[in-house]
Protein backbone atom coordinates (compact mmCIF):
# COMPACT_ATOMS: atom_id res chain seq x y z
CA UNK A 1 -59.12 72.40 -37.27
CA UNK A 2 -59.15 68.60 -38.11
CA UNK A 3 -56.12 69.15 -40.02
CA UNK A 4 -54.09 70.95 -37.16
CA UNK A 5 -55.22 68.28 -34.64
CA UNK A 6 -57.13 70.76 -32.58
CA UNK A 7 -59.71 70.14 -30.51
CA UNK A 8 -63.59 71.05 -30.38
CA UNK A 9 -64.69 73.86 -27.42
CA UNK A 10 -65.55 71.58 -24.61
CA UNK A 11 -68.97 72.72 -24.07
CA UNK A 12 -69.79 71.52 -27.53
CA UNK A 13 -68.43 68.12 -27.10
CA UNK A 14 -70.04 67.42 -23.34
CA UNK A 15 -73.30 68.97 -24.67
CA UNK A 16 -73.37 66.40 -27.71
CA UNK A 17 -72.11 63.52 -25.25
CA UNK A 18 -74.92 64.39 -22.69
CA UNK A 19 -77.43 64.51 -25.29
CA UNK A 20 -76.59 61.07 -26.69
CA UNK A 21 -76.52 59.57 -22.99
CA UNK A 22 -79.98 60.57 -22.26
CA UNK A 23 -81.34 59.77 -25.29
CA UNK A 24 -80.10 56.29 -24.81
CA UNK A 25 -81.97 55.08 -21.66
CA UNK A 26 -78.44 53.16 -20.62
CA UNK A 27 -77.27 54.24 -16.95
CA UNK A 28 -73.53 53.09 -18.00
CA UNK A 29 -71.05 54.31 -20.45
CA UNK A 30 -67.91 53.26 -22.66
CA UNK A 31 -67.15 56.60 -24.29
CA UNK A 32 -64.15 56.32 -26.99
CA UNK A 33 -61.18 59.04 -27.22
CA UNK A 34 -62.71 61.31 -24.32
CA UNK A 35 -61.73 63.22 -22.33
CA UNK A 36 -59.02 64.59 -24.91
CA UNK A 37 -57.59 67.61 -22.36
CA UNK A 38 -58.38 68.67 -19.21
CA UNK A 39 -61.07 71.08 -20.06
CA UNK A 40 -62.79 68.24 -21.49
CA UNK A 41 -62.45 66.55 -18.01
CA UNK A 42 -63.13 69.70 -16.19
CA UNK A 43 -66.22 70.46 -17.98
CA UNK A 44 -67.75 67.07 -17.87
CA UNK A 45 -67.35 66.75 -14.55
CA UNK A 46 -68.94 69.80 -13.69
CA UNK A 47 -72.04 69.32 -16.15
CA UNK A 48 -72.54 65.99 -15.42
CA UNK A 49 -71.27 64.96 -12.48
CA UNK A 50 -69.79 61.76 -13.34
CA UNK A 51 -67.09 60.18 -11.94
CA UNK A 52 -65.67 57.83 -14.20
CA UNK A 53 -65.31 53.93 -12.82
CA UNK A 54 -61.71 53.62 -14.31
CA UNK A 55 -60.12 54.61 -17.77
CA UNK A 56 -58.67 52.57 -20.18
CA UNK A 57 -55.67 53.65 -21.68
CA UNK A 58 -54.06 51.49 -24.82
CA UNK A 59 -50.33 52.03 -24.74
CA UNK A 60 -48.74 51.84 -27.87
CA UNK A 61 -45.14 53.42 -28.85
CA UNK A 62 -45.53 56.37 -31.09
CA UNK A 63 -43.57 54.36 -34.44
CA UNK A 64 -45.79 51.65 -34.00
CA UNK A 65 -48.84 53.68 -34.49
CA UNK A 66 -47.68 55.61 -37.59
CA UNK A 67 -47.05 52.50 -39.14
CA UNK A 68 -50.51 51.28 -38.18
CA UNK A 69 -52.16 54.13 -39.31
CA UNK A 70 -50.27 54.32 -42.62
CA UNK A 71 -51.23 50.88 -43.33
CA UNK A 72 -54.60 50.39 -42.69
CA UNK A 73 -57.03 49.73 -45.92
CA UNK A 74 -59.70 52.88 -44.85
CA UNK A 75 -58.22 55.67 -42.71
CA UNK A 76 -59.01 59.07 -42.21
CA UNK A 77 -58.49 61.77 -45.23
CA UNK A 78 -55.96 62.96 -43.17
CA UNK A 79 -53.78 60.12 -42.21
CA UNK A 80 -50.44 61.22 -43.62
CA UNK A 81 -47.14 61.66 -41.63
CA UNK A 82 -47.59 65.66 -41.06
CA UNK A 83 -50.81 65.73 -39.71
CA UNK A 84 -50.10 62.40 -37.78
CA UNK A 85 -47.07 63.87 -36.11
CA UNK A 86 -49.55 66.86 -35.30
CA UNK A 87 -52.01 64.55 -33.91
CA UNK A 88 -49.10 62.81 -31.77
CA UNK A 89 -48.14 66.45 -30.65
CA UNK A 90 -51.64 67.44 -29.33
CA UNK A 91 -52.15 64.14 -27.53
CA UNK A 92 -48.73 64.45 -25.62
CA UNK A 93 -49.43 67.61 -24.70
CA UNK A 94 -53.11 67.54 -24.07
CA UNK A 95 -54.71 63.88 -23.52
CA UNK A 96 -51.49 62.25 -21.59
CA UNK A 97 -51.96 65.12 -18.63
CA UNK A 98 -55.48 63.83 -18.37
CA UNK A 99 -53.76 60.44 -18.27
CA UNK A 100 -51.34 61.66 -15.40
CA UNK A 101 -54.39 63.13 -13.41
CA UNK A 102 -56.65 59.77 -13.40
CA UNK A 103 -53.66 57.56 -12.83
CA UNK A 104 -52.66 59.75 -9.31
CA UNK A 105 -56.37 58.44 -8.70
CA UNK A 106 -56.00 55.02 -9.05
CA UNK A 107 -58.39 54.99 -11.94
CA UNK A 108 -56.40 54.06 -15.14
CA UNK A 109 -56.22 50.47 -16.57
CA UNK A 110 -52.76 50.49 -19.26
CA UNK A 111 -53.19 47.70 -21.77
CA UNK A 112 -50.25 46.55 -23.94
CA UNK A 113 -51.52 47.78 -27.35
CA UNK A 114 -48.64 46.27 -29.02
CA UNK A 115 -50.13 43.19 -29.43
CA UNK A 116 -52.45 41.05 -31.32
CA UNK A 117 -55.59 42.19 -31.63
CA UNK A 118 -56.57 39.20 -29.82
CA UNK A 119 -54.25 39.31 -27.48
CA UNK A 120 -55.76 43.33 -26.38
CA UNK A 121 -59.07 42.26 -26.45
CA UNK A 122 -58.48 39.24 -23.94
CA UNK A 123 -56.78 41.40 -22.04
CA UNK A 124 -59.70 44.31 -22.02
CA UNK A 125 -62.91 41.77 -21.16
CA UNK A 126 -61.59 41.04 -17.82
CA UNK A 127 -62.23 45.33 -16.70
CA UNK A 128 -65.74 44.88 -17.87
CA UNK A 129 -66.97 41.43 -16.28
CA UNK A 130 -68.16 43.08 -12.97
CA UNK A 131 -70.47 45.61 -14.84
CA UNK A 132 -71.85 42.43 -16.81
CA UNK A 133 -72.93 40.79 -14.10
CA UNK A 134 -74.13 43.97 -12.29
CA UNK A 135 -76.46 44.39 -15.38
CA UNK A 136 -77.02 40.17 -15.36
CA UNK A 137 -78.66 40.48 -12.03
CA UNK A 138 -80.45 43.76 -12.15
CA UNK A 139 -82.37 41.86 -14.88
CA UNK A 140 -83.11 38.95 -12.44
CA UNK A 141 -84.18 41.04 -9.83
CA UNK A 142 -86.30 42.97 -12.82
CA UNK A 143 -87.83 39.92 -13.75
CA UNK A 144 -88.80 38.54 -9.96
CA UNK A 145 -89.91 42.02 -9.19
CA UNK A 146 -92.51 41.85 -12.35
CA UNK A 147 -93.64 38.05 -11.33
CA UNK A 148 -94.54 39.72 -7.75
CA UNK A 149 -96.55 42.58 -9.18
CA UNK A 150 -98.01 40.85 -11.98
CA UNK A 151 -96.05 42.71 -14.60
CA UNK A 152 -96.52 40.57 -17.45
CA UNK A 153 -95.25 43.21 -20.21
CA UNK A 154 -92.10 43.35 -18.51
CA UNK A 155 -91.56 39.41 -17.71
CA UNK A 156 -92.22 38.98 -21.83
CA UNK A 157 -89.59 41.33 -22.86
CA UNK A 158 -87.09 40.08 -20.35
CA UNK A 159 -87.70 36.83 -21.45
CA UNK A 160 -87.19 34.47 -24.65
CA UNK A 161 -90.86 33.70 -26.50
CA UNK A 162 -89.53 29.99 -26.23
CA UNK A 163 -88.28 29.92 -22.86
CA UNK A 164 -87.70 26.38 -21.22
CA UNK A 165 -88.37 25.80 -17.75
CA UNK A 166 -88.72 23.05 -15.06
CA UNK A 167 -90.56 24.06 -12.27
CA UNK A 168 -93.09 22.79 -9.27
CA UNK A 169 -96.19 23.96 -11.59
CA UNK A 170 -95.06 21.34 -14.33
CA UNK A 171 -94.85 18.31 -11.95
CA UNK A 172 -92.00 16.97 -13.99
CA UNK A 173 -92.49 18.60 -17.16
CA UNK A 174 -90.43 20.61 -19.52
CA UNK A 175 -92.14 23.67 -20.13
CA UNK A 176 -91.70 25.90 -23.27
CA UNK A 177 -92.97 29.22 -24.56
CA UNK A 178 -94.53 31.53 -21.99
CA UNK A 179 -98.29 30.33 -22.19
CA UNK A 180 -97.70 28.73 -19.49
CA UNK A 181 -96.66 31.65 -17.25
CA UNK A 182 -99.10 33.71 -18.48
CA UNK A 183 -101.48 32.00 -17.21
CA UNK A 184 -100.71 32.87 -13.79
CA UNK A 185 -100.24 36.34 -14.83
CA UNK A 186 -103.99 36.69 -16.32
CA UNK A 187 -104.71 35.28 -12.45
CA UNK A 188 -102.31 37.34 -10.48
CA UNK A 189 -104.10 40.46 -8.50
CA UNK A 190 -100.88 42.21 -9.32
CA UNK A 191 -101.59 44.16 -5.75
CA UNK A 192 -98.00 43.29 -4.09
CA UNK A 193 -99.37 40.69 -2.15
CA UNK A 194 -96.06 38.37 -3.07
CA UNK A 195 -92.43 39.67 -2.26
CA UNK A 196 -89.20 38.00 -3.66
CA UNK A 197 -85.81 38.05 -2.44
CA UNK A 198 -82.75 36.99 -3.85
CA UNK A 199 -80.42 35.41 -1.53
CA UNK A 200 -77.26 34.39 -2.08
CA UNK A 201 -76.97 35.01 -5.97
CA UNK A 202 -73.79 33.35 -7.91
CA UNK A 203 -73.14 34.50 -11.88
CA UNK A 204 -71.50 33.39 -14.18
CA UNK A 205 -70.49 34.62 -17.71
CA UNK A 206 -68.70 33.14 -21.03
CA UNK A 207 -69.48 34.77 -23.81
CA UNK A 208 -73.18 36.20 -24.62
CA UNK A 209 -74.20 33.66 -22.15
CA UNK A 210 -74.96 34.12 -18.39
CA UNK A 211 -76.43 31.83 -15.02
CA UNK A 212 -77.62 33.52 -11.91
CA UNK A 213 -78.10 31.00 -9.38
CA UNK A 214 -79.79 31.96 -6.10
CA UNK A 215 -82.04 31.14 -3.43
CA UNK A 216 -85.54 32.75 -3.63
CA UNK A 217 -87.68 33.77 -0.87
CA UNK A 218 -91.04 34.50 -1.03
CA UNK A 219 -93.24 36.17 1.09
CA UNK A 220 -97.19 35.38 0.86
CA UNK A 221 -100.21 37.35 2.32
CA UNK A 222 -103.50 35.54 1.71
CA UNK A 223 -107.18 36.79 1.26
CA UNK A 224 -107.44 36.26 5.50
CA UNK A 225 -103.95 38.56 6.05
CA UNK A 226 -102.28 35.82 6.73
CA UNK A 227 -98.19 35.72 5.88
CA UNK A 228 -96.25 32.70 4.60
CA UNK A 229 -92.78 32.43 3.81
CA UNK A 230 -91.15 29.97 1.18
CA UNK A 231 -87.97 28.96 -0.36
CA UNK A 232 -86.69 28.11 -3.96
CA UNK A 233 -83.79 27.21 -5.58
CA UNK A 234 -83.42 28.66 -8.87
CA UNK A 235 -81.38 29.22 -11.66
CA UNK A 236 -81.61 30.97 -14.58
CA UNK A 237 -79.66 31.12 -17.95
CA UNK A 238 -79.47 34.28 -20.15
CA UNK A 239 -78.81 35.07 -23.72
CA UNK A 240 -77.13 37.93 -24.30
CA UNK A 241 -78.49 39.33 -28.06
CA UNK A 242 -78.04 42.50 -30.53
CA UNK A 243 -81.21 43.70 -31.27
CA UNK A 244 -82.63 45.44 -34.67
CA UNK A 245 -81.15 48.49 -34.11
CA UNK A 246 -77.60 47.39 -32.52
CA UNK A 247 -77.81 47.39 -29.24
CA UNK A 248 -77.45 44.41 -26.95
CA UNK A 249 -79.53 43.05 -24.66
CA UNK A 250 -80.36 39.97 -22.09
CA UNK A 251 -82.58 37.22 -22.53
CA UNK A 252 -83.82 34.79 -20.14
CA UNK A 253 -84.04 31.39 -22.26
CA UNK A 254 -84.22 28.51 -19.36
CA UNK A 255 -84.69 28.38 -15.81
CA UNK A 256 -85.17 25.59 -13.21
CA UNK A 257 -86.82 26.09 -9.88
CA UNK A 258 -87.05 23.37 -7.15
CA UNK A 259 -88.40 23.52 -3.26
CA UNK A 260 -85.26 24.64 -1.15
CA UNK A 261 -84.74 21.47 1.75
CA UNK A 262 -84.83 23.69 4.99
C-alpha cells in the first residue's frame, strides 16, 4: 500500500485520530497531512463534528519537492523517483480536491513553500497568534477563577514555584515564591464569596513569552451579607515551557497589581 501511495480506509485513520485527541486533554488541534481525500474529510466530519478553523496548505512546485525529497539526509524507505511520482499522482488526484473544497469556504491559508525555512515559518506564526492568546487568557481567567474559590492546587500549577510579584499585600515589597499566597489560600473559605472579572484584557506575545494586562473587578460578600466592589490593575507575564513529556505549557512567573484610581 505504502509503496503504491494509497491511502488507509478512513474509518481507521479518524478512529486513531479521535483516539489520540481524547486521550490528550487539548480542546485544539494542528493535525499534519490530513485530510488526504475527501472521504477522509467526509468521515471526520461526520464522526467528529469538527469544523476545521482554517487549513494550511504549503505550496511548493512538484520539481522542487523531488529534489527535496531526494536530498534530504533521512527519508522514507521509499523515497525514490517511482514511488515519488506515485505519491505526486495520489495527492493531485485525491488531497488537492480537498484543497479545492476548503478554499470555496474561505478556509485555506497558501504559504510559499519555496522558501527558506525561515522564511515559511515567519510566514506560518502569524495564523496561530489568535489561538495563543485565546489559550494566554483562558489561563488568566483559570488562575483568577482558582484565587476566588480558594483553589490552591490549581493556582500552583498555573504558576512558577518562584513567581515575583508586587502587590498591595507587600506594601512595597518584591515578593517571590508562592508562600506568600498561600497563605491566604490556607485562610480563604473557598465558598465563592469573592468574584473576579476581567475587564478590558490586552496580550501580548513574542516568543514563549506572554502579558495579559487588564482591569480586575472584584466582588466581596462579608460575614454580615454585605457586597463590596473593587478595582485592580494588573498584569501578568507568562512563560511559555515544554514539559517532561513534550508538551508545552504556560507559566505565570511575575505579576504586578495596584489599586485602580476611579
Amino acid at each position: 500500500m505504502i509503496k503504491e501511495g494509497k491511502i488507509v480506509p478512513a474509518e481507521v485513520t479518524v478512529g486513531l485520530l479521535q483516539k489520540a485527541m481524547k486521550e490528550s486533554g487539548n480542546n485544539k488541534f494542528l493535525i499534519d497531512g490530513f485530510p488526504r481525500n475527501n472521504d477522509n474529510r467526509t468521515v471526520f466530519e461526520k464522526q467528529t463534528g469538527v469544523d476545521p478553523e482554517f487549513i494550511l496548505f504549503f505550496d511548493c512546485p512538484e520539481d522542487v519537492m523531488v529534489k527535496r525529497l531526494l536530498g534530504r539526509n533521512q527519508g522514507r524507505i521509499d523515497d525514490n523517483m517511482d514511488t515519488i511520482k506515485k505519491r505526486f499522482r495520489v495527492f493531485l488526484d485525491q488531497s488537492i480536491p480537498v484543497v479545492n473544497h476548503y478554499d470555496l469556504r474561505g478556509k485555506v491559508r497558501k504559504i510559499d513553500a519555496t522558501r527558506s525555512p525561515d522564511e515559511v515559518f515567519q510566514a506560518v506564526s502569524p495564523l496561530f497568534t489568535k489561538f495563543r492568546e485565546g489559550d494566554l487568557l483562558d489561563h488568566t481567567k483559570a488562575l483568577l477563577n482558582a484565587v476566588d474559590t480558594g483553589d490552591y492546587k490549581t493556582y500552583s500549577n498555573l504558576s512558577d514555584a518562584q513567581l515575583t510579584a508586587f502587590e498591595p499585600e507587600a506594601q512595597g515589597g518584591l515578593v517571590k515564591g508562592l508562600d506568600f499566597h498561600k497563605y491566604y489560600f490556607d485562610r480563604s473559605s473557598g465558598n465563592g464569596s469573592s468574584k473576579s472579572t476581567m475587564v478590558a484584557p490586552h496580550i501580548a506575545i513574542a516568543g514563549n513569552a506572554g502579558i495579559v494586562s487588564y482591569t480586575r473587578l472584584i466582588q466581596m460578600t462579608d460575614a454580615s451579607g454585605k457586597v463590596e466592589s473593587k478595582a485592580f490593575n494588573e498584569t501578568r507575564v507568562w512563560e511559555r515551557r515544554k514539559t517532561a513529556d513534550g508538551a508545552w505549557e504556560w507559566k505565570n512567573i511575575h505579576f504586578h497589581r495596584s489599586q485602580a484610581q476611579g
